[in-house]
C-alpha atoms as a PDB file:
ATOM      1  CA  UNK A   1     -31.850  82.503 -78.219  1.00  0.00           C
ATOM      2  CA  UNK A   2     -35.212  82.185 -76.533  1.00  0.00           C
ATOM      3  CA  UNK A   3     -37.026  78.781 -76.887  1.00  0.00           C
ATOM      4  CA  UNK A   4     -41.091  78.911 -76.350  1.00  0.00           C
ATOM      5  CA  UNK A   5     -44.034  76.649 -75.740  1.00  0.00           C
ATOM      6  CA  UNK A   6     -47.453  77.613 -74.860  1.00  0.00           C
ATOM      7  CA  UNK A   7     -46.122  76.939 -70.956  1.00  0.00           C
ATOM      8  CA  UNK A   8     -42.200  77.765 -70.877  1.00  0.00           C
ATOM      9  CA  UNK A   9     -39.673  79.380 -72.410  1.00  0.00           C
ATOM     10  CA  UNK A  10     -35.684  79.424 -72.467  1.00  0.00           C
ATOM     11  CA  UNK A  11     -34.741  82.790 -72.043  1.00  0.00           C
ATOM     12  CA  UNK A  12     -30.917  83.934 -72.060  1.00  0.00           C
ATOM     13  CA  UNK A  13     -28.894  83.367 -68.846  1.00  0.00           C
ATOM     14  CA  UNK A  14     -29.358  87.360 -66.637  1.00  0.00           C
ATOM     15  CA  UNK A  15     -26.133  88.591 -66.199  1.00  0.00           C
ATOM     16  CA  UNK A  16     -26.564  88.464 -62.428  1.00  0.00           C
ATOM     17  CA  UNK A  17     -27.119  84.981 -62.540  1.00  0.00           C
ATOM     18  CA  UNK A  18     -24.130  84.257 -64.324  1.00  0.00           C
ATOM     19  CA  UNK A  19     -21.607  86.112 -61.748  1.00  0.00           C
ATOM     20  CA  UNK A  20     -23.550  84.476 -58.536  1.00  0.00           C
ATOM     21  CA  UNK A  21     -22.176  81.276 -60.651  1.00  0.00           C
ATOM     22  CA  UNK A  22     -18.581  82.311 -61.038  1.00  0.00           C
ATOM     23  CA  UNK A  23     -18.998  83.663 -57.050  1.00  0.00           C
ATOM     24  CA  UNK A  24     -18.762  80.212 -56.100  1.00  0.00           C
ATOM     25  CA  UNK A  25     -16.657  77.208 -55.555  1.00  0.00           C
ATOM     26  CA  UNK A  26     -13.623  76.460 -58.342  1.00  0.00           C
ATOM     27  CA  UNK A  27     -15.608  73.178 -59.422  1.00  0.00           C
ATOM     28  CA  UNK A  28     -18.381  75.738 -59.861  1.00  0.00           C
ATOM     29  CA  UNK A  29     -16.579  78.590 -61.888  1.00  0.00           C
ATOM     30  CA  UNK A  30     -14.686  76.192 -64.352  1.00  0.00           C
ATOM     31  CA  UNK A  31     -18.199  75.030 -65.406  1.00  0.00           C
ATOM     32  CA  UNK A  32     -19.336  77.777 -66.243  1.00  0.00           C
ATOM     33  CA  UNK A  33     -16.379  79.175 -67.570  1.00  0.00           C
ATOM     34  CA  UNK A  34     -16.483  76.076 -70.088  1.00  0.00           C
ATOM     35  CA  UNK A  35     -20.152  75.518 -70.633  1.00  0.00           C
ATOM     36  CA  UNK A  36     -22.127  78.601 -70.357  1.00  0.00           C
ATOM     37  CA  UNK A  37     -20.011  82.195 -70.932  1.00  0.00           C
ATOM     38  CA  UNK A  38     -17.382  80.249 -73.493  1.00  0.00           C
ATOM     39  CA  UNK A  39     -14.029  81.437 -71.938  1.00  0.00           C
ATOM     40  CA  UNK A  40     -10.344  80.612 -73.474  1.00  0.00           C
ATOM     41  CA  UNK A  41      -9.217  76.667 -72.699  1.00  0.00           C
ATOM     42  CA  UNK A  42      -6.120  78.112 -71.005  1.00  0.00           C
ATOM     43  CA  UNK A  43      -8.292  80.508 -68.471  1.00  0.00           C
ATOM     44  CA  UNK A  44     -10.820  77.065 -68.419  1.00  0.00           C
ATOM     45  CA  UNK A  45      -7.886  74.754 -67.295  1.00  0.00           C
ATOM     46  CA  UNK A  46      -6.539  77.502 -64.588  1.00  0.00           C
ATOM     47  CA  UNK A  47      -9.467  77.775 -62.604  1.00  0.00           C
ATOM     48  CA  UNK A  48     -10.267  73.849 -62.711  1.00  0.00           C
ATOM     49  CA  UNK A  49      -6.682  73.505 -61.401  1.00  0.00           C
ATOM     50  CA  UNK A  50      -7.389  75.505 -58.555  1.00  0.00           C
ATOM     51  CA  UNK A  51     -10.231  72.768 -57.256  1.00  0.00           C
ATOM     52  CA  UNK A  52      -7.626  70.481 -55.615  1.00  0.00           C
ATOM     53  CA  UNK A  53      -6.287  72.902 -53.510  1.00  0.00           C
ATOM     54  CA  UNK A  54      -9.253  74.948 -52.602  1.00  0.00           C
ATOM     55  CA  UNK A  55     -12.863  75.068 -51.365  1.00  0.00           C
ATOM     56  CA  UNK A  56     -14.800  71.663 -52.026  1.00  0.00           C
ATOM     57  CA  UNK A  57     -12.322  69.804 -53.704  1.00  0.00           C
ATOM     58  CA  UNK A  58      -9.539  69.919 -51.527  1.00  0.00           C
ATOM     59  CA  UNK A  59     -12.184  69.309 -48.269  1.00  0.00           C
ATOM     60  CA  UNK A  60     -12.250  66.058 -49.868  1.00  0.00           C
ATOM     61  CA  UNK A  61      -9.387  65.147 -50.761  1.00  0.00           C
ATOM     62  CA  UNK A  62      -8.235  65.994 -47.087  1.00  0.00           C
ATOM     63  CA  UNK A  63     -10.713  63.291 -45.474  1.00  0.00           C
ATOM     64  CA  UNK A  64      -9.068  60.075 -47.495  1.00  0.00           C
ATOM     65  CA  UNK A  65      -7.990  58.081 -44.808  1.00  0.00           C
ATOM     66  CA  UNK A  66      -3.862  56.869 -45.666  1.00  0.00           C
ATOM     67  CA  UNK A  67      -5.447  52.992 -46.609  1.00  0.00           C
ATOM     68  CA  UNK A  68      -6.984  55.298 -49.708  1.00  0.00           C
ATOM     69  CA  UNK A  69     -11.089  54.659 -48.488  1.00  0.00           C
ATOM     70  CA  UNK A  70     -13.522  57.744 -47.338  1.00  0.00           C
ATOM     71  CA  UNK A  71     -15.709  57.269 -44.599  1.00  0.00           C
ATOM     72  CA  UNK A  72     -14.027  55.172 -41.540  1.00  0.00           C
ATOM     73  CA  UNK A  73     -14.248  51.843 -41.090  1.00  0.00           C
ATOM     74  CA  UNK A  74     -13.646  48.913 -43.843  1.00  0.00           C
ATOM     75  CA  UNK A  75     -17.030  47.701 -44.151  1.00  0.00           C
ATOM     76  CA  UNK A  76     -19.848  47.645 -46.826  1.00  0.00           C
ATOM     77  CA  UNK A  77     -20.837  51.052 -46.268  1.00  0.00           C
ATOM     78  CA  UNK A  78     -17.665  52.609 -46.027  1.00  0.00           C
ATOM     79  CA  UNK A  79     -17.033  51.227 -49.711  1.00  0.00           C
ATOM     80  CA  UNK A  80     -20.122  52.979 -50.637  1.00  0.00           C
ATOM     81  CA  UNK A  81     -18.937  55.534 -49.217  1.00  0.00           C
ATOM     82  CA  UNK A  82     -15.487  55.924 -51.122  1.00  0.00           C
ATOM     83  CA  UNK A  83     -17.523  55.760 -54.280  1.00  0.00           C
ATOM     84  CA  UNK A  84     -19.769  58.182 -54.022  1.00  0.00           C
ATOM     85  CA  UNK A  85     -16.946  60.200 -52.920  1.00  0.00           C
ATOM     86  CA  UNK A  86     -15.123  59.588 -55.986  1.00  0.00           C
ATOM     87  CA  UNK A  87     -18.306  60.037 -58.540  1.00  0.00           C
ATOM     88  CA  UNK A  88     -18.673  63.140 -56.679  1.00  0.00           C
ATOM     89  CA  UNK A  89     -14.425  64.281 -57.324  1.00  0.00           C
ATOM     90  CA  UNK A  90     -15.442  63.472 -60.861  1.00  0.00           C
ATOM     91  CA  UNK A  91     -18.552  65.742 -61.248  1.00  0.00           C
ATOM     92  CA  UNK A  92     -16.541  68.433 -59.364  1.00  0.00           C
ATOM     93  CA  UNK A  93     -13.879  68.445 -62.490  1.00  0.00           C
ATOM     94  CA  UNK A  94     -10.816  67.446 -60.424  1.00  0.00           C
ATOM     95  CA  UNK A  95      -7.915  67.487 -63.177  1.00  0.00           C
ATOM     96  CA  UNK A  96      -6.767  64.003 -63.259  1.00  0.00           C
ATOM     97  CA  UNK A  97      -3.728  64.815 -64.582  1.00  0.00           C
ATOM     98  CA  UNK A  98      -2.685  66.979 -61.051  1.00  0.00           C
ATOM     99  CA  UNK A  99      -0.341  65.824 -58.564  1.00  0.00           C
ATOM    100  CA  UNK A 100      -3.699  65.448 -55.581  1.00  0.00           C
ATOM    101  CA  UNK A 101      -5.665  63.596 -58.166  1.00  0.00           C
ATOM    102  CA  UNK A 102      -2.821  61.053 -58.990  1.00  0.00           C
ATOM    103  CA  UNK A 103      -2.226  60.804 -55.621  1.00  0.00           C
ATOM    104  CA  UNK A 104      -5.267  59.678 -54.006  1.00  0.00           C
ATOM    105  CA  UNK A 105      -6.645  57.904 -57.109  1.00  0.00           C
ATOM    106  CA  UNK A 106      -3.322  56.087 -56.819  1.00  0.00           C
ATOM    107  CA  UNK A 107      -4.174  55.042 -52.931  1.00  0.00           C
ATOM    108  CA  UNK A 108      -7.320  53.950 -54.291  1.00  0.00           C
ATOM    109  CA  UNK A 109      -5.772  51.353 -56.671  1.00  0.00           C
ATOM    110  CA  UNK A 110      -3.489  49.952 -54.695  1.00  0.00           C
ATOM    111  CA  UNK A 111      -5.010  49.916 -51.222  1.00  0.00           C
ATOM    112  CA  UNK A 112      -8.479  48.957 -51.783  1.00  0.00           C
ATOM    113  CA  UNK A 113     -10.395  45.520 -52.790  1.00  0.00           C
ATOM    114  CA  UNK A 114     -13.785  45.129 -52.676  1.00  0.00           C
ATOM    115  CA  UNK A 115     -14.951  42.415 -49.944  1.00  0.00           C
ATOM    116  CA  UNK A 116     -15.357  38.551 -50.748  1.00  0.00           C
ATOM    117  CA  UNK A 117     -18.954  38.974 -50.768  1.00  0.00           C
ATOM    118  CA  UNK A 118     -19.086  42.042 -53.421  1.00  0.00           C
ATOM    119  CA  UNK A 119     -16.436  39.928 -55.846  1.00  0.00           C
ATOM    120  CA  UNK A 120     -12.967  40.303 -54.212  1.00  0.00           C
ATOM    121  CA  UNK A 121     -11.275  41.692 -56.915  1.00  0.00           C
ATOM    122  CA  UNK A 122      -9.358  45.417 -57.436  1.00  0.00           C
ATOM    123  CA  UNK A 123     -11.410  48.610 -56.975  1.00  0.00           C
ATOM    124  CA  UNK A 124     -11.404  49.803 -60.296  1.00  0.00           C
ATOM    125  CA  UNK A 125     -12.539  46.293 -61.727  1.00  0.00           C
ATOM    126  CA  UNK A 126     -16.079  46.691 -59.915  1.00  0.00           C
ATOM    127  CA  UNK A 127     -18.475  44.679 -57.366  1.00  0.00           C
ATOM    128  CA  UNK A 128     -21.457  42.966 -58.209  1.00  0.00           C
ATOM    129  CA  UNK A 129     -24.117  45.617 -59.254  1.00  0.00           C
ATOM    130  CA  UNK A 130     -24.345  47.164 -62.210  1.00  0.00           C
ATOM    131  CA  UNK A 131     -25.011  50.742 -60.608  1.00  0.00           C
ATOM    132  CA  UNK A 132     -22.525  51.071 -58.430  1.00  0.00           C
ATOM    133  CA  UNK A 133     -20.214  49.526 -61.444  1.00  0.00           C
ATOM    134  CA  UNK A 134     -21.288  52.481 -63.744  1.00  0.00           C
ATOM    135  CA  UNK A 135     -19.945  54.539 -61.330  1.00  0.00           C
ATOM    136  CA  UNK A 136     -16.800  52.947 -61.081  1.00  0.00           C
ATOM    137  CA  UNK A 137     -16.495  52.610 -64.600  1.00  0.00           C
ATOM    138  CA  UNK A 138     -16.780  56.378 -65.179  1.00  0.00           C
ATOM    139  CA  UNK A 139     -14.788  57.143 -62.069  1.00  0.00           C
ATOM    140  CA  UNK A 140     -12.050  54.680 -63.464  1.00  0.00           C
ATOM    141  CA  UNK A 141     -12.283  56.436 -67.020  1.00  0.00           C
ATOM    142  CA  UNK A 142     -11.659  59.628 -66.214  1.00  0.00           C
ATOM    143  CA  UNK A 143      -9.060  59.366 -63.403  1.00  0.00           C
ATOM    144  CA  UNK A 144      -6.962  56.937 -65.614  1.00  0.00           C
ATOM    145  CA  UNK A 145      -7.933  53.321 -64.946  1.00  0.00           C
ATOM    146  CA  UNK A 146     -10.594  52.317 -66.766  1.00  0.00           C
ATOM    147  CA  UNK A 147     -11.233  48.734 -66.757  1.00  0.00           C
ATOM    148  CA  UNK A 148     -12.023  46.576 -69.880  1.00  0.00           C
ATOM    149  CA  UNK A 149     -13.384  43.802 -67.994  1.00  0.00           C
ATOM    150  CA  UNK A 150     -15.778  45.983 -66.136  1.00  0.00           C
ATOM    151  CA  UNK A 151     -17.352  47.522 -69.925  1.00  0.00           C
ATOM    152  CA  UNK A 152     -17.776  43.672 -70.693  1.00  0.00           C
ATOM    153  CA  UNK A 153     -19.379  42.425 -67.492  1.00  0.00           C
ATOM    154  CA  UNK A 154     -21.439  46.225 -67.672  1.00  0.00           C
ATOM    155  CA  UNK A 155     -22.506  45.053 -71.295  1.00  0.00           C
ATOM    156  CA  UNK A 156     -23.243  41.443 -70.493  1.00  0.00           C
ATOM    157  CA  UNK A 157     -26.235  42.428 -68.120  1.00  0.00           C
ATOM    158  CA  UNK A 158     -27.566  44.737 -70.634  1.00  0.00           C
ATOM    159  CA  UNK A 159     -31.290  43.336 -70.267  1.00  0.00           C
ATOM    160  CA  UNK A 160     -33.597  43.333 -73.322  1.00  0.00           C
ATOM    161  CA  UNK A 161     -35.387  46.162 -72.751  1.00  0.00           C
ATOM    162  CA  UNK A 162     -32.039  48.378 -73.111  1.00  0.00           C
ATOM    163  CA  UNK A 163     -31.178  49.219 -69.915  1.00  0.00           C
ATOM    164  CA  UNK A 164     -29.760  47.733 -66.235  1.00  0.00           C
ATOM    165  CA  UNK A 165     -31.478  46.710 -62.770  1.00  0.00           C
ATOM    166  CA  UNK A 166     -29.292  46.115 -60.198  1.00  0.00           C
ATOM    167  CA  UNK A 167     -32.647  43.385 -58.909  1.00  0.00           C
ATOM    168  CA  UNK A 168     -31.552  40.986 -61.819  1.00  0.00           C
ATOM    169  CA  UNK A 169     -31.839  38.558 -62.798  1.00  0.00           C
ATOM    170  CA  UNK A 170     -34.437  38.045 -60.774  1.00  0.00           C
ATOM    171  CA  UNK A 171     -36.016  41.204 -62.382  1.00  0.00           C
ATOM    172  CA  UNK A 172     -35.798  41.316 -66.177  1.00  0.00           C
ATOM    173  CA  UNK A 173     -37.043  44.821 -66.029  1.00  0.00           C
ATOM    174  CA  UNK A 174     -34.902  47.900 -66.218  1.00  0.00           C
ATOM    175  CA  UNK A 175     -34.705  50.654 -63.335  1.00  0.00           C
ATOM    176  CA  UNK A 176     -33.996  54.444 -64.338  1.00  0.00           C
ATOM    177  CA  UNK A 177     -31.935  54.157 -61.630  1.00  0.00           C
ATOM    178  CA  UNK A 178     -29.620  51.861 -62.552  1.00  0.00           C
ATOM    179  CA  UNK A 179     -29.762  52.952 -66.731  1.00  0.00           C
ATOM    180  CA  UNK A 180     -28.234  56.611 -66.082  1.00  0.00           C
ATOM    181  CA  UNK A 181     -25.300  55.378 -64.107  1.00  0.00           C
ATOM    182  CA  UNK A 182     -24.118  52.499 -66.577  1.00  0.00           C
ATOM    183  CA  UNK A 183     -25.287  54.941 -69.099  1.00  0.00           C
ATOM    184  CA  UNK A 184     -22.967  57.800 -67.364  1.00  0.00           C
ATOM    185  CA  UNK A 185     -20.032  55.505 -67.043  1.00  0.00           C
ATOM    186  CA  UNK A 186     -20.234  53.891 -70.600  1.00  0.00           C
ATOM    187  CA  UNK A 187     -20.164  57.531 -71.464  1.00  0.00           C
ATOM    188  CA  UNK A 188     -16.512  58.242 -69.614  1.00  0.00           C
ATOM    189  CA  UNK A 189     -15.153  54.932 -71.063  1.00  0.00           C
ATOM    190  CA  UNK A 190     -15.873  56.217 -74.600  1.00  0.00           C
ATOM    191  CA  UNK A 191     -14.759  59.572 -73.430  1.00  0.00           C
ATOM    192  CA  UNK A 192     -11.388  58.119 -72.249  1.00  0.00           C
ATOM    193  CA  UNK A 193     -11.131  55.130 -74.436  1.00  0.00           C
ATOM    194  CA  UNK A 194     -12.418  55.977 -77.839  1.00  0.00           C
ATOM    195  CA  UNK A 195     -16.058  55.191 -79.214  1.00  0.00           C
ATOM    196  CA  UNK A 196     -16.337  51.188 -80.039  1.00  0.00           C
ATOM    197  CA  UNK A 197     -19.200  49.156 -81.855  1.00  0.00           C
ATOM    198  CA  UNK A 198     -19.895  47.414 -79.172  1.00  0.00           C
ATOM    199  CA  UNK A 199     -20.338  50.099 -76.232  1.00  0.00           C
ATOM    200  CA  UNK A 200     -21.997  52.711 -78.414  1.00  0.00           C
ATOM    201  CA  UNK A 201     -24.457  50.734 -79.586  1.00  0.00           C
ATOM    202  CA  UNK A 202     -25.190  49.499 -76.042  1.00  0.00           C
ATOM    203  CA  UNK A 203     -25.497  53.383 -75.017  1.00  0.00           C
ATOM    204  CA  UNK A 204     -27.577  53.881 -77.429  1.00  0.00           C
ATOM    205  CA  UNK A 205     -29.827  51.018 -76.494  1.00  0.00           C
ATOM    206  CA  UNK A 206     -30.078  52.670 -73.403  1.00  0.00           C
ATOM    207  CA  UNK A 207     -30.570  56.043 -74.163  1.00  0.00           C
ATOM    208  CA  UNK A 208     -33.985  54.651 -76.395  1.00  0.00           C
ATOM    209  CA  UNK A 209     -35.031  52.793 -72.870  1.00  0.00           C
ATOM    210  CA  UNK A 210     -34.991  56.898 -71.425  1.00  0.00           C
ATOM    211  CA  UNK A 211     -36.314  58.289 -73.979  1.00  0.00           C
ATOM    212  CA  UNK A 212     -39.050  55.960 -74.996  1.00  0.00           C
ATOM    213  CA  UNK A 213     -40.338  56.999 -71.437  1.00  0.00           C
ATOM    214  CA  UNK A 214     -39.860  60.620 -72.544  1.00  0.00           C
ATOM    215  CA  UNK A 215     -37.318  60.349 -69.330  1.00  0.00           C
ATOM    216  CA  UNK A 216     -39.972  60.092 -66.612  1.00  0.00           C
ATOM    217  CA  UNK A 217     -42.915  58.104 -68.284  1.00  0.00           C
ATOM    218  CA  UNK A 218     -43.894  54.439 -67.710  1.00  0.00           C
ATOM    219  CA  UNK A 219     -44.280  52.485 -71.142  1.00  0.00           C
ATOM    220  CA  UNK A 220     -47.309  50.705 -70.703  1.00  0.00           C
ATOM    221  CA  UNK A 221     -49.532  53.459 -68.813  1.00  0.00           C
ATOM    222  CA  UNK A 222     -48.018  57.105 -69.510  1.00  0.00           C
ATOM    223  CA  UNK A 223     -48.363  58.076 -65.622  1.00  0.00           C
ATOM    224  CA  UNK A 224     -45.593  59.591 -64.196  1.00  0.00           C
ATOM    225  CA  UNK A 225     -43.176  56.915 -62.566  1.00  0.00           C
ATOM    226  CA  UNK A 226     -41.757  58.409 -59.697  1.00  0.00           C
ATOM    227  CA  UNK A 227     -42.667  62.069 -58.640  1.00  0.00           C
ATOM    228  CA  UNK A 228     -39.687  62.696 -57.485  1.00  0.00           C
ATOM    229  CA  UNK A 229     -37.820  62.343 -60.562  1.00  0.00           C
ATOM    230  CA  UNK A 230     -39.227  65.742 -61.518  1.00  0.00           C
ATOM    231  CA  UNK A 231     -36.849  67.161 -58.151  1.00  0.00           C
ATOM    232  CA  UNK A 232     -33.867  68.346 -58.739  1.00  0.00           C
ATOM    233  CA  UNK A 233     -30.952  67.168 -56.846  1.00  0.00           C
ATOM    234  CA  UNK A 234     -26.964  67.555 -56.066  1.00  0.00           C
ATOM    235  CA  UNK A 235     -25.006  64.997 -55.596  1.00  0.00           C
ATOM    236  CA  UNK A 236     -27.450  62.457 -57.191  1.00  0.00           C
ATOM    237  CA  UNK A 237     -25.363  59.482 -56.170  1.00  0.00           C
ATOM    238  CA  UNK A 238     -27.181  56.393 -57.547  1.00  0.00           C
ATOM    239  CA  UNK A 239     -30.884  58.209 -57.711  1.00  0.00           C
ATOM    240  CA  UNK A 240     -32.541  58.845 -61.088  1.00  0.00           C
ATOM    241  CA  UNK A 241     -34.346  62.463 -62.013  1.00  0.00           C
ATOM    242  CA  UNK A 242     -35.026  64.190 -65.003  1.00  0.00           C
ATOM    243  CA  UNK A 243     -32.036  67.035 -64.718  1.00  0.00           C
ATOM    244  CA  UNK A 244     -29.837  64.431 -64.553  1.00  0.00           C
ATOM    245  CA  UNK A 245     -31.190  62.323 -67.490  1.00  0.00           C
ATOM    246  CA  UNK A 246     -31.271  65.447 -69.502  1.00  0.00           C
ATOM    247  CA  UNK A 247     -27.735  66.645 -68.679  1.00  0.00           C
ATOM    248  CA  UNK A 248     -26.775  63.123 -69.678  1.00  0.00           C
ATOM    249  CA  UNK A 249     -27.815  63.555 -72.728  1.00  0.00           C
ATOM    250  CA  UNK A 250     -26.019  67.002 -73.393  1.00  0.00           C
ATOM    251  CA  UNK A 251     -23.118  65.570 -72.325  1.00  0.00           C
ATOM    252  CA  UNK A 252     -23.467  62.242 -74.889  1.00  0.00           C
ATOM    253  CA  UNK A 253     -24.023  64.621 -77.821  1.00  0.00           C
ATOM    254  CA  UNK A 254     -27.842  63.337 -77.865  1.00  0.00           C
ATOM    255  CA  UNK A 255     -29.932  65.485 -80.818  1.00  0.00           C
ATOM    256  CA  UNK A 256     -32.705  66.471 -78.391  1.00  0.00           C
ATOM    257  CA  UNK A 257     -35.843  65.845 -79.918  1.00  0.00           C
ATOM    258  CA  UNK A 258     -40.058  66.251 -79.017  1.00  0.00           C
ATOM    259  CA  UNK A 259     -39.373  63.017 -76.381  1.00  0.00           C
ATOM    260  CA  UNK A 260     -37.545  65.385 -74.102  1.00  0.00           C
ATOM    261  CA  UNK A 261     -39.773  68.509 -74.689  1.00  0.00           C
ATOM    262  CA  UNK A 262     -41.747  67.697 -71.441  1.00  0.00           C
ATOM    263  CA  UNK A 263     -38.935  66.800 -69.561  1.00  0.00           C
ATOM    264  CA  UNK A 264     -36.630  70.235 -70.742  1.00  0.00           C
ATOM    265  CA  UNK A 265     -40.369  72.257 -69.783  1.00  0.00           C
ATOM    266  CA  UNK A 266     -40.146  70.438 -66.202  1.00  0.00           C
ATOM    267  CA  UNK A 267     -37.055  72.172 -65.930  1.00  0.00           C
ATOM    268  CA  UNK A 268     -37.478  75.481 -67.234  1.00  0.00           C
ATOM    269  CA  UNK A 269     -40.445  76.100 -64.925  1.00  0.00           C
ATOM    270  CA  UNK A 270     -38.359  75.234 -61.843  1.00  0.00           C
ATOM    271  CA  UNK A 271     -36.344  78.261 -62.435  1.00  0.00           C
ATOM    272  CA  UNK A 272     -37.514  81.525 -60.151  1.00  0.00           C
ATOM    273  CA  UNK A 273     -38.094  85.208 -60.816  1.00  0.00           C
ATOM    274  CA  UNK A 274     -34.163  85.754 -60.088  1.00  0.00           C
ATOM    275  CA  UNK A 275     -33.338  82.962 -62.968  1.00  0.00           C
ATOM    276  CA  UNK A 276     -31.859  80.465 -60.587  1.00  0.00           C
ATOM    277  CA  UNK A 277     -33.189  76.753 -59.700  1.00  0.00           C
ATOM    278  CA  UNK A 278     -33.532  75.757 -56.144  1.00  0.00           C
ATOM    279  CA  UNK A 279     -32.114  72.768 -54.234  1.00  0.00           C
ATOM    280  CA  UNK A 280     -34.538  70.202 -53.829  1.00  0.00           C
ATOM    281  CA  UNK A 281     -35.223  66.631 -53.062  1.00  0.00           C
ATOM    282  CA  UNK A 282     -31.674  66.050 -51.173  1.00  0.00           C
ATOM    283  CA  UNK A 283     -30.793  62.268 -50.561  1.00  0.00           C
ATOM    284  CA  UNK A 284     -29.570  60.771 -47.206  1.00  0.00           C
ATOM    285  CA  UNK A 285     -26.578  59.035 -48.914  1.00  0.00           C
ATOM    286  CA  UNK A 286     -23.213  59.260 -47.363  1.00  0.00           C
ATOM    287  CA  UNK A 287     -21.499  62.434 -47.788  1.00  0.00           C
ATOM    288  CA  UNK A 288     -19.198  64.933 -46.216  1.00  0.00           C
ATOM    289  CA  UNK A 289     -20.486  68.199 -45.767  1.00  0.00           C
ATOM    290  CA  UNK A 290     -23.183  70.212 -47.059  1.00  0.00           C
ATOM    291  CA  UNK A 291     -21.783  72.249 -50.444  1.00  0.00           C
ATOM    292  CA  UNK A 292     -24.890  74.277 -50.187  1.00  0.00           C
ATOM    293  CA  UNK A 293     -27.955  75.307 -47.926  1.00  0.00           C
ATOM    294  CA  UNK A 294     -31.460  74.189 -47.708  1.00  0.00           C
ATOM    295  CA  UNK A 295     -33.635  72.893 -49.647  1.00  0.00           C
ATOM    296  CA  UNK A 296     -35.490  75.478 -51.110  1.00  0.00           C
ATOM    297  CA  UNK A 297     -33.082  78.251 -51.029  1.00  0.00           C
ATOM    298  CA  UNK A 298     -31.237  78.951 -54.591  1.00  0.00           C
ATOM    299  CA  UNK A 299     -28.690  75.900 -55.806  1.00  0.00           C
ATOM    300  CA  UNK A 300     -25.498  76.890 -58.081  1.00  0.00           C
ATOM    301  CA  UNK A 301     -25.109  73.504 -59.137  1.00  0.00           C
ATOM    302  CA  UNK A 302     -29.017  72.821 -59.858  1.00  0.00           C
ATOM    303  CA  UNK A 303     -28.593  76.532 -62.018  1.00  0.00           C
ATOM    304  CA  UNK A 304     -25.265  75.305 -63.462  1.00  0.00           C
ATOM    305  CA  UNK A 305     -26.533  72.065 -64.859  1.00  0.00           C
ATOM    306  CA  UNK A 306     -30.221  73.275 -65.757  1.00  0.00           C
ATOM    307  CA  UNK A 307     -29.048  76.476 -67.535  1.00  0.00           C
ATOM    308  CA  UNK A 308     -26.637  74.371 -69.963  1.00  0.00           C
ATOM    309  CA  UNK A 309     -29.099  71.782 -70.632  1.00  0.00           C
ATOM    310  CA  UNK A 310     -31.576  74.665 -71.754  1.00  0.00           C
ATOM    311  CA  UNK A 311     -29.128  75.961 -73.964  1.00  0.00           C
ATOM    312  CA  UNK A 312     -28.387  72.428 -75.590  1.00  0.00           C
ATOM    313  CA  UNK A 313     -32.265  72.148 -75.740  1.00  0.00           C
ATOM    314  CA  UNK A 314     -32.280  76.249 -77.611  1.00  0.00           C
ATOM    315  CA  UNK A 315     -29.859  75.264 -79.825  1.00  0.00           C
ATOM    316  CA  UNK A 316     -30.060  72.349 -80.752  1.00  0.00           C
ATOM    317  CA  UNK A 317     -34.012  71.506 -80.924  1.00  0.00           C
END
């Protein structure tokens, strides 16, 4: 199906395009083998098994340190650290039903606290702010330990507007930031947990805040909040932008409707005269390695995640 405006259109995924995909990493090819070419669950769950032991996913899983952290030494950072390591094992697709997965997400519950001054208590029951507890939240849902006491802390600072900032109480204003990864973790819990009253309707909440905005709009004036939400970028750690929003959204199920239509365009005119989307707008978190080149220069997982959140838009608009 091709989608069109008077400035974009949607057209079907080249060929070409589709095997540079499936050229790459495991976490790559089961992707695509799931979300864009439609492939048997069995052939699916064979090449996602293969990410523990090879290419990006087993690099990873190699540098946990035997206390169950990422990163060296036991301070603030390095706990930072260890989660964005673990968000990023979850966005790869490690199985967390394999032998590697249970094995380091099992040195993770046992080994690690969080310090006195972030709360104390167990990993997997969170810190202190709500978007690095969205991330543990999902990370905990879909490896196996989601925590019930981290949903109802999560939902407790749900401000009035409908979504999170880490900043309050002192602010009573919600950051984009902050929204997409309770939103993405709220999302896993449901996922893992079943749907409940109380934690779809706070998703839902949130979801409004985003698109209310039309995902990259302040309320009050219409400009543009943050140019660089319109980059694309991979991992996103904690940082906002509209690919992500918008794959967020896929992933919830969300009916897309004319409060994304600018966002989805943003998109679709990223992609170049070869049909692939280019890295941009990398962020100096924490993290291992490079999984790809430069910015500029084509990005599988930019393609990957803009090419199925095109086709959600084509056929489901």
């Amino acid at each position: 199906m091709t989608t069109k405006n008077s400035e974009w259109q949607i057209p079907k995924p080249k060929k070409s395009v589709i095997d540079w995909l499936l050229g790459g990493d495991p976490a790559i090819r089961w992707q695509v083998m799931r979300d864009l070419t439609e492939e048997p669950d069995d052939c699916v769950a064979a090449e996602r098994s293969r990410i523990a032991s090879e290419g990006w996913g087993a690099r990873i899983l190699g540098l946990q340190s035997s206390e169950g952290n990422w990163g060296g030494d036991a301070d603030a950072r390095n706990w930072l650290c260890t989660s964005y390591t673990l968000l990023l094992l979850k966005d790869l697709g490690l199985d967390p039903s394999g032998e590697e997965a249970r094995r380091s997400i099992g040195l993770v519950r046992d080994q690690i606290t969080w310090p006195l001054q972030m709360g104390g208590r167990p990993y997997f029951d969170g810190e202190t702010e709500p978007c690095v507890n969205g991330w543990i939240l999902g990370v905990g849902a879909y490896f196996g330990e989601a925590s019930g006491r981290l949903v109802d802390r999560l939902l407790g600072e749900q401000l009035e507007d409908g979504g999170w900032n880490c900043d309050a109480p002192q602010s009573r204003r919600s950051s984009f930031h902050s929204t997409i990864c309770v939103l993405e973790g709220l999302l896993e819990y449901e996922k893992a947990k079943g749907e409940t009253a109380a934690v779809t309707e706070a998703r839902i909440r949130a979801q409004e805040y985003l698109l209310e905005r039309r995902m990259l709009r302040s309320l009050s004036s219409g400009e543009v909040i943050d140019p660089n939400w319109m980059r694309s970028s991979f991992p996103t750690t904690w940082h906002y932008d509209v690919l992500r929003g918008l794959d967020y959204l896929r992933s919830a199920g969300v009916e897309p409707d004319e409060r994304v239509t600018e966002a989805v365009g943003l998109v679709a005119k990223k992609q170049d005269q070869n049909g692939k989307w280019p890295l941009e707008n990398s962020h100096p978190d924490r993290v291992h390695f490079d999984m790809e080149g430069v910015e500029g220069e084509p990005s599988r997982w930019n393609t990957l995640r803009a090419l199925r959140v095109l086709d959600w838009y084509s056929t489901r608009h």
